[in-house]
Protein backbone atom coordinates (compact mmCIF):
# COMPACT_ATOMS: atom_id res chain seq x y z
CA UNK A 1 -0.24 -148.11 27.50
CA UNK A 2 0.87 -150.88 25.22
CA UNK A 3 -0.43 -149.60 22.12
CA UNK A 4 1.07 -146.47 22.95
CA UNK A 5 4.63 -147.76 23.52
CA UNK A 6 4.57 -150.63 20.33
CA UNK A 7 5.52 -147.97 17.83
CA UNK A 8 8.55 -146.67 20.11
CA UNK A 9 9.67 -150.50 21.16
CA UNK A 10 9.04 -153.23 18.39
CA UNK A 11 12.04 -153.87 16.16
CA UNK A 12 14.53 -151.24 17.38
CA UNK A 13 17.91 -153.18 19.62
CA UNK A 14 18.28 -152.19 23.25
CA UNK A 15 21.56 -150.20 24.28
CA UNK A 16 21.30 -150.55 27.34
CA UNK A 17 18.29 -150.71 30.39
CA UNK A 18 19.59 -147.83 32.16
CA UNK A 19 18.48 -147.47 35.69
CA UNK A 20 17.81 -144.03 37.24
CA UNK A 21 18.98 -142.64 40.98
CA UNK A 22 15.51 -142.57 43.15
CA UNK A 23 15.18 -142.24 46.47
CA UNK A 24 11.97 -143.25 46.90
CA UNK A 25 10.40 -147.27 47.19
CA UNK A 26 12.60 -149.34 45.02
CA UNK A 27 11.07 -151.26 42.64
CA UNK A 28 11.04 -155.02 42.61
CA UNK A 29 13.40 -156.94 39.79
CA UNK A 30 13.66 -160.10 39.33
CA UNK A 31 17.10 -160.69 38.82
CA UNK A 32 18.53 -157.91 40.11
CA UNK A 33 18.83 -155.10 38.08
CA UNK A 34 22.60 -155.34 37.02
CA UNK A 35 21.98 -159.43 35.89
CA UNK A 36 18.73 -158.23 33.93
CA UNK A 37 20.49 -155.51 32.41
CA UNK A 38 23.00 -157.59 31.44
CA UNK A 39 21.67 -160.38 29.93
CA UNK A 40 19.64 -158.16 28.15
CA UNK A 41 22.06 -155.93 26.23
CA UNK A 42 21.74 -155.78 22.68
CA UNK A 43 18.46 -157.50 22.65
CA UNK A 44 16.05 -156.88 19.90
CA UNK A 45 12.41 -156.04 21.05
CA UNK A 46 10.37 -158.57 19.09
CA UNK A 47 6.89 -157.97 20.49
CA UNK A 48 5.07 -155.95 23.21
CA UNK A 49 1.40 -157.75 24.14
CA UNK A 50 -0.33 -157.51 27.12
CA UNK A 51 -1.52 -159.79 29.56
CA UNK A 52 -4.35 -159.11 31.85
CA UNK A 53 -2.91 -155.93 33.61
CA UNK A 54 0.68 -156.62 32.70
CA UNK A 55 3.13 -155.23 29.73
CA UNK A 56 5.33 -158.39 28.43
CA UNK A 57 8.04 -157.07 25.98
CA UNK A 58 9.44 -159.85 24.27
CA UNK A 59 12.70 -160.01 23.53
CA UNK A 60 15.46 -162.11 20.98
CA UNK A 61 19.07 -161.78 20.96
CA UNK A 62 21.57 -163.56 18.39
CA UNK A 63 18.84 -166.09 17.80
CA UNK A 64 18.70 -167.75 21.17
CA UNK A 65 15.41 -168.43 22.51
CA UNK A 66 13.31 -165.76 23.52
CA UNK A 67 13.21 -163.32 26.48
CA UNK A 68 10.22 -161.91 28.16
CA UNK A 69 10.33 -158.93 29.93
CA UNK A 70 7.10 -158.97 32.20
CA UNK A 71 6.32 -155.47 33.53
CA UNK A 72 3.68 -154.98 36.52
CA UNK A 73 2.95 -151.14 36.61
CA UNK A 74 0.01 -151.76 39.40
CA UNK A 75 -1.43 -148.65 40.78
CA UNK A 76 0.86 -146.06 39.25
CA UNK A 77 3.49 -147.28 36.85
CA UNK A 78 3.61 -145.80 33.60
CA UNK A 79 5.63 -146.13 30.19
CA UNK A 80 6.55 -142.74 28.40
CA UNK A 81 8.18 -141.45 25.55
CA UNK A 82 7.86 -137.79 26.77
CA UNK A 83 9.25 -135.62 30.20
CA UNK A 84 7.72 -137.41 32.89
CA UNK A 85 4.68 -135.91 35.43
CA UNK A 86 8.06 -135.65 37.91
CA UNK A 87 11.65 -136.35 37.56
CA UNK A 88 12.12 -138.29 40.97
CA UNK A 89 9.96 -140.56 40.07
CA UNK A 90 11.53 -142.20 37.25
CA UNK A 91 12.94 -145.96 37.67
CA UNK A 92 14.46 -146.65 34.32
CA UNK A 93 15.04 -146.54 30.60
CA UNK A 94 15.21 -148.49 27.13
CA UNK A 95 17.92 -146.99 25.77
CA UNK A 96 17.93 -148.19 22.05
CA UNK A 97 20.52 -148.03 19.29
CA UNK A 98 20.78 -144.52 17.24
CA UNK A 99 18.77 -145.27 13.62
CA UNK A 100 20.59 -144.76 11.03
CA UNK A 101 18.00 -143.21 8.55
CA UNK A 102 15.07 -140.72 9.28
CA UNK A 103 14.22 -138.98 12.27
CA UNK A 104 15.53 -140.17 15.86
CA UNK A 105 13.24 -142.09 17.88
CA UNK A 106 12.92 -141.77 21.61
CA UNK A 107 13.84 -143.84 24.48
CA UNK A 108 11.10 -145.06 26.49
CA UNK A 109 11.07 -144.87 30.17
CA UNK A 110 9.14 -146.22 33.14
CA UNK A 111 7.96 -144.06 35.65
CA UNK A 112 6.21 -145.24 39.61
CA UNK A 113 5.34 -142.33 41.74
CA UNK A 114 4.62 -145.14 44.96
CA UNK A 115 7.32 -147.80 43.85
CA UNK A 116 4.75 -150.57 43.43
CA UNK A 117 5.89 -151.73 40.09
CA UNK A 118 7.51 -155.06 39.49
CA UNK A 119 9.79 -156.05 37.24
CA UNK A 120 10.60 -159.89 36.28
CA UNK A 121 13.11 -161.51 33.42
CA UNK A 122 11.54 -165.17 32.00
CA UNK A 123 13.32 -167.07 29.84
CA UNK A 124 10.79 -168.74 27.33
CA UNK A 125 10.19 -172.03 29.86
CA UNK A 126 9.60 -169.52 33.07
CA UNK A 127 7.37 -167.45 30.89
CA UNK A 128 5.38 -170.68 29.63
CA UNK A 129 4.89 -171.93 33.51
CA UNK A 130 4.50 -168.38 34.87
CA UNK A 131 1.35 -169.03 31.77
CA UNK A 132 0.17 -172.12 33.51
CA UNK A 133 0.53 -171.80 37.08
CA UNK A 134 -2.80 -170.40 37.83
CA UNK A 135 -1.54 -166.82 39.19
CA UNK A 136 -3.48 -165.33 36.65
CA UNK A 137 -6.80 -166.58 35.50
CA UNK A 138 -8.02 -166.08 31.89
CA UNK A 139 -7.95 -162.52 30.74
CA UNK A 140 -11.15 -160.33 31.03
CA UNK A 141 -11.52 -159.89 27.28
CA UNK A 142 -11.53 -163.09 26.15
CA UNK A 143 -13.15 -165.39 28.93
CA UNK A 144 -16.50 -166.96 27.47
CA UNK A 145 -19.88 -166.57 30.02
CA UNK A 146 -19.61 -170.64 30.79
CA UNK A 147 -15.71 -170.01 32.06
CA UNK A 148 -16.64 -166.82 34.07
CA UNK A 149 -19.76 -168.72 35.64
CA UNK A 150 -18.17 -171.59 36.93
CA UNK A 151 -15.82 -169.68 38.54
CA UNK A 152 -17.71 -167.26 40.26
CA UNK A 153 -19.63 -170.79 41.30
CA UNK A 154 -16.73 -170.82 43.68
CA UNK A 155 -16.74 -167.98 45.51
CA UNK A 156 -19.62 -166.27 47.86
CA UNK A 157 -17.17 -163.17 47.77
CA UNK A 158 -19.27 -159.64 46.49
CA UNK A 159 -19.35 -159.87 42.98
CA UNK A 160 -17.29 -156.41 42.43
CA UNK A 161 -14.44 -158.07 45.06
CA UNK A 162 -14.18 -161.57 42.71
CA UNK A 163 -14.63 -159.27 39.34
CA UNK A 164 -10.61 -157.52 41.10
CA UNK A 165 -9.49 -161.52 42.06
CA UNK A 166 -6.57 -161.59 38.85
CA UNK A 167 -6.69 -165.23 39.78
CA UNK A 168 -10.37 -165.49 38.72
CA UNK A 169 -11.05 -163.46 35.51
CA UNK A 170 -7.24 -161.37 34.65
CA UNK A 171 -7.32 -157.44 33.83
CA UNK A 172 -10.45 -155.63 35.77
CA UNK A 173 -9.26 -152.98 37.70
CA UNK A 174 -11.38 -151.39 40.77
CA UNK A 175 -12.52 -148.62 38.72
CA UNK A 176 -14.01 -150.76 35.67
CA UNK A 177 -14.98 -152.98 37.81
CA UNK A 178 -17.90 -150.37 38.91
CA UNK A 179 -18.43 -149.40 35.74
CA UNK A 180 -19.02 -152.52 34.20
CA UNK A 181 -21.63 -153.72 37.16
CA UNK A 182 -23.52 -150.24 36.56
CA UNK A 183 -23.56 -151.36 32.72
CA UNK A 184 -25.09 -154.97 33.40
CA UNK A 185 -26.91 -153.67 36.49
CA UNK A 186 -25.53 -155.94 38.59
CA UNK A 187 -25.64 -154.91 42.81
CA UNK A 188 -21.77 -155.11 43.36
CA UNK A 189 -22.73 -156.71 47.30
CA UNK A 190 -24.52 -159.48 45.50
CA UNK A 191 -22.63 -162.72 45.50
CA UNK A 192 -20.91 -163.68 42.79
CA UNK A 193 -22.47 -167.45 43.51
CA UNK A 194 -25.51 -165.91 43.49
CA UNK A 195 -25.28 -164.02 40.18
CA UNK A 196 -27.96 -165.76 37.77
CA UNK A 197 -27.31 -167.15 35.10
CA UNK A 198 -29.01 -165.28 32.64
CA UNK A 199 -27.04 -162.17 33.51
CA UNK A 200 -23.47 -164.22 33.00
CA UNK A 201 -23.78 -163.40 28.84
CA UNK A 202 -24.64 -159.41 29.87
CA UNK A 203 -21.90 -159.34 32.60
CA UNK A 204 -19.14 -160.66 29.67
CA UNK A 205 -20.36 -158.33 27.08
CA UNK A 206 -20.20 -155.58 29.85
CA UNK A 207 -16.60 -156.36 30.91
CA UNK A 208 -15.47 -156.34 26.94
CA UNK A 209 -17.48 -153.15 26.57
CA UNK A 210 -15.89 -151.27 29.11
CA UNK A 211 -12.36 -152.59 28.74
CA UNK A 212 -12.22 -152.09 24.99
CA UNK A 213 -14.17 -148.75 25.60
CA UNK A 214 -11.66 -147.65 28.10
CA UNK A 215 -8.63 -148.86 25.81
CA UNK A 216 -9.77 -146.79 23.24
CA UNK A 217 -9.42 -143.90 25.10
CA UNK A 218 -6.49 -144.73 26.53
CA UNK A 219 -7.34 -145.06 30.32
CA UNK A 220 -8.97 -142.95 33.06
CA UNK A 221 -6.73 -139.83 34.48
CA UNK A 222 -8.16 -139.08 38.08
CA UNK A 223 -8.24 -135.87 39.96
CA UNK A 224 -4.75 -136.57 41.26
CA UNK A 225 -3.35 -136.69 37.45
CA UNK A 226 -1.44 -140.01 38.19
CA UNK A 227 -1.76 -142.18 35.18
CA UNK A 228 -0.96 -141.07 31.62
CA UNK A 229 -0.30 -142.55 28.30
CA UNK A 230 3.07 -142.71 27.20
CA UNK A 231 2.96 -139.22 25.40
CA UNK A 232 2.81 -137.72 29.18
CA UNK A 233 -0.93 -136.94 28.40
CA UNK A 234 -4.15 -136.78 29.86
CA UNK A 235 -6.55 -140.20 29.15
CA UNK A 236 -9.84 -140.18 27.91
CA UNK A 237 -12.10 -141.77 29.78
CA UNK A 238 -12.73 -140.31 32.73
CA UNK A 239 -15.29 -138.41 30.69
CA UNK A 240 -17.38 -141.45 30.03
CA UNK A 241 -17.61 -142.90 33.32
CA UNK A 242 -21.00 -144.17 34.59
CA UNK A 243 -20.73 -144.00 38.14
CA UNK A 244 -16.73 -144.28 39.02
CA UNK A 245 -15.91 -141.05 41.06
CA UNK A 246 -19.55 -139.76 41.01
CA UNK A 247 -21.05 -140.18 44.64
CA UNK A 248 -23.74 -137.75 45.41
CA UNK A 249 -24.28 -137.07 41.27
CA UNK A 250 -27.97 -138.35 39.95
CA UNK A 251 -27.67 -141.43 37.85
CA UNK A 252 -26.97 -140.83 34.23
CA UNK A 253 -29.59 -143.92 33.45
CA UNK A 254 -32.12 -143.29 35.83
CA UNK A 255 -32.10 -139.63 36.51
CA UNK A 256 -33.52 -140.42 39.81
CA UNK A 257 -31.34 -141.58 42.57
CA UNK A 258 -28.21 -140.40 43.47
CA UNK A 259 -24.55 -142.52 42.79
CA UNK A 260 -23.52 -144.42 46.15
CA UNK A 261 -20.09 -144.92 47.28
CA UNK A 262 -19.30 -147.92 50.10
CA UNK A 263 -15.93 -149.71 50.36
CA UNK A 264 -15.38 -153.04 49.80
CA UNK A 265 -11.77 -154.92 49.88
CA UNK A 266 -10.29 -151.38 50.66
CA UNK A 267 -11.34 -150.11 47.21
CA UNK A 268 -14.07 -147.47 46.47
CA UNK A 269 -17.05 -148.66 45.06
CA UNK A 270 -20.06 -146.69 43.03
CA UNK A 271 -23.22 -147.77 42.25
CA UNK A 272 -26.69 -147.46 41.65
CA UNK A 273 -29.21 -148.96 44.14
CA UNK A 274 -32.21 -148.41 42.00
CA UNK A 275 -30.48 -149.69 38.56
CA UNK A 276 -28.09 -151.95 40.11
CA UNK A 277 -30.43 -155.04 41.73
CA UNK A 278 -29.73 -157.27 44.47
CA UNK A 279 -29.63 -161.01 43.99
């Protein structure tokens, strides 16, 4: 989603956030919408980054210190530049200054069928805390193997509920989460205390395969068609999932036993009990 909406966002002055009329779950902003929108008006977007499962768009106006604009799409927030999966659903819009040479660019608008989405303005001292108050732990793609083992040390929680803890190990989602445990062959009921250590190096190099696997493709659209990258179109992969979604289906690695689904933390779970070991 980030990648997708850089080109669209970086370097171009904000109009105006314009919010939309929806009935449905307001989203949460922090200020209110009217003060964020406010203060920033005429804004220049410096930088969009991610952070764990966040969007931060980063912000400078008449050479003040920054702004970041830290964006929380959860389950089904999206960014778009195209006509949205449904009209009701959008929240609001960067509405950029007109260019003044070459082809018009597009606005860029978030959308949140359920209304989970949070929104939150940090100057650059609340965006340096927010950094180092331990909400987030460090980000899935960069954590070494001695970081990730000493903090699964902590916890006798499954190892697939811990892997979805932001607070231990930032930017797994439920659905990698499986797929990355199928890759390393790791039983997601074993404890993550109990994980040993010569599977910690596998268990990184599965997380950064699967992330930066999944990035490339640009996410996973489900069977109910919610997410999509910011050209209103379908992921890719979905098509190279392992065991996410495939209950009942033979194991692509072992061709023998079929993919199990349990439920763990409220969140489905695949795996495969003869690749997958217990520890």
């Amino acid at each position: 989603m980030v990648r997708g909406a850089r080109p669209f966002m970086e370097g171009r002055m904000l109009a105006q956030l314009r919010r939309y009329p929806c009935v449905r779950k307001p989203l949460s902003f922090k200020p209110g919408f009217p003060a964020l929108a406010r203060r920033l008006k005429g804004s220049v977007v410096a930088e969009v980054f991610r952070i764990a499962k966040r969007i931060v768009v980063r912000l400078q106006k008449n050479d003040s210190n920054d702004h970041f604009l830290v964006i929380e799409p959860r389950m089904t927030g999206l960014l778009l530049v195209d006509d949205p999966p449904s009209r009701e659903h959008l929240r609001f819009e960067f509405v950029f200054e007109s260019e003044s040479k070459g082809a018009p660019q597009p606005n860029v608008s978030f959308w949140d069928r359920r209304g989970l989405g949070t929104v939150t303005l940090y100057s650059q001292r609340e965006f340096d805390a927010f950094l180092t108050s331990g909400k987030l732990g460090p980000d899935a793609l960069v954590i070494s193997p001695d970081d990730l083992h000493k903090r699964l040390q902590r916890t006798a929680r499954p190892i697939k509920v811990a892997l979805l803890d932001q607070k231990l190990v930032a930017g797994i989602g439920n659905l990698y989460a499986s797929e990355i445990l199928h890759l390393c062959r790791i039983h997601p009921e074993t404890e993550a205390n109990r994980v040993p250590l010569r599977l910690i190096k596998p268990l990184v190099r599965s997380i950064r395969e699967v992330l930066e696997t999944a990035i490339r493709y640009e996410g996973s659209t489900l069977s109910d068609g919610t997410y999509r990258n910011v050209l209103n179109q379908d992921g890719g992969y979905q098509n190279e999932h392992r065991v996410y979604q495939k209950g009942g289906e033979f194991c692509a690695r072992c061709r023998r036993t079929r993919i199990e689904r349990i439920v763990q933390a409220q969140r489905s779970t695949f795996f495969c009990s003869q690749c997958q070991k217990m520890f």
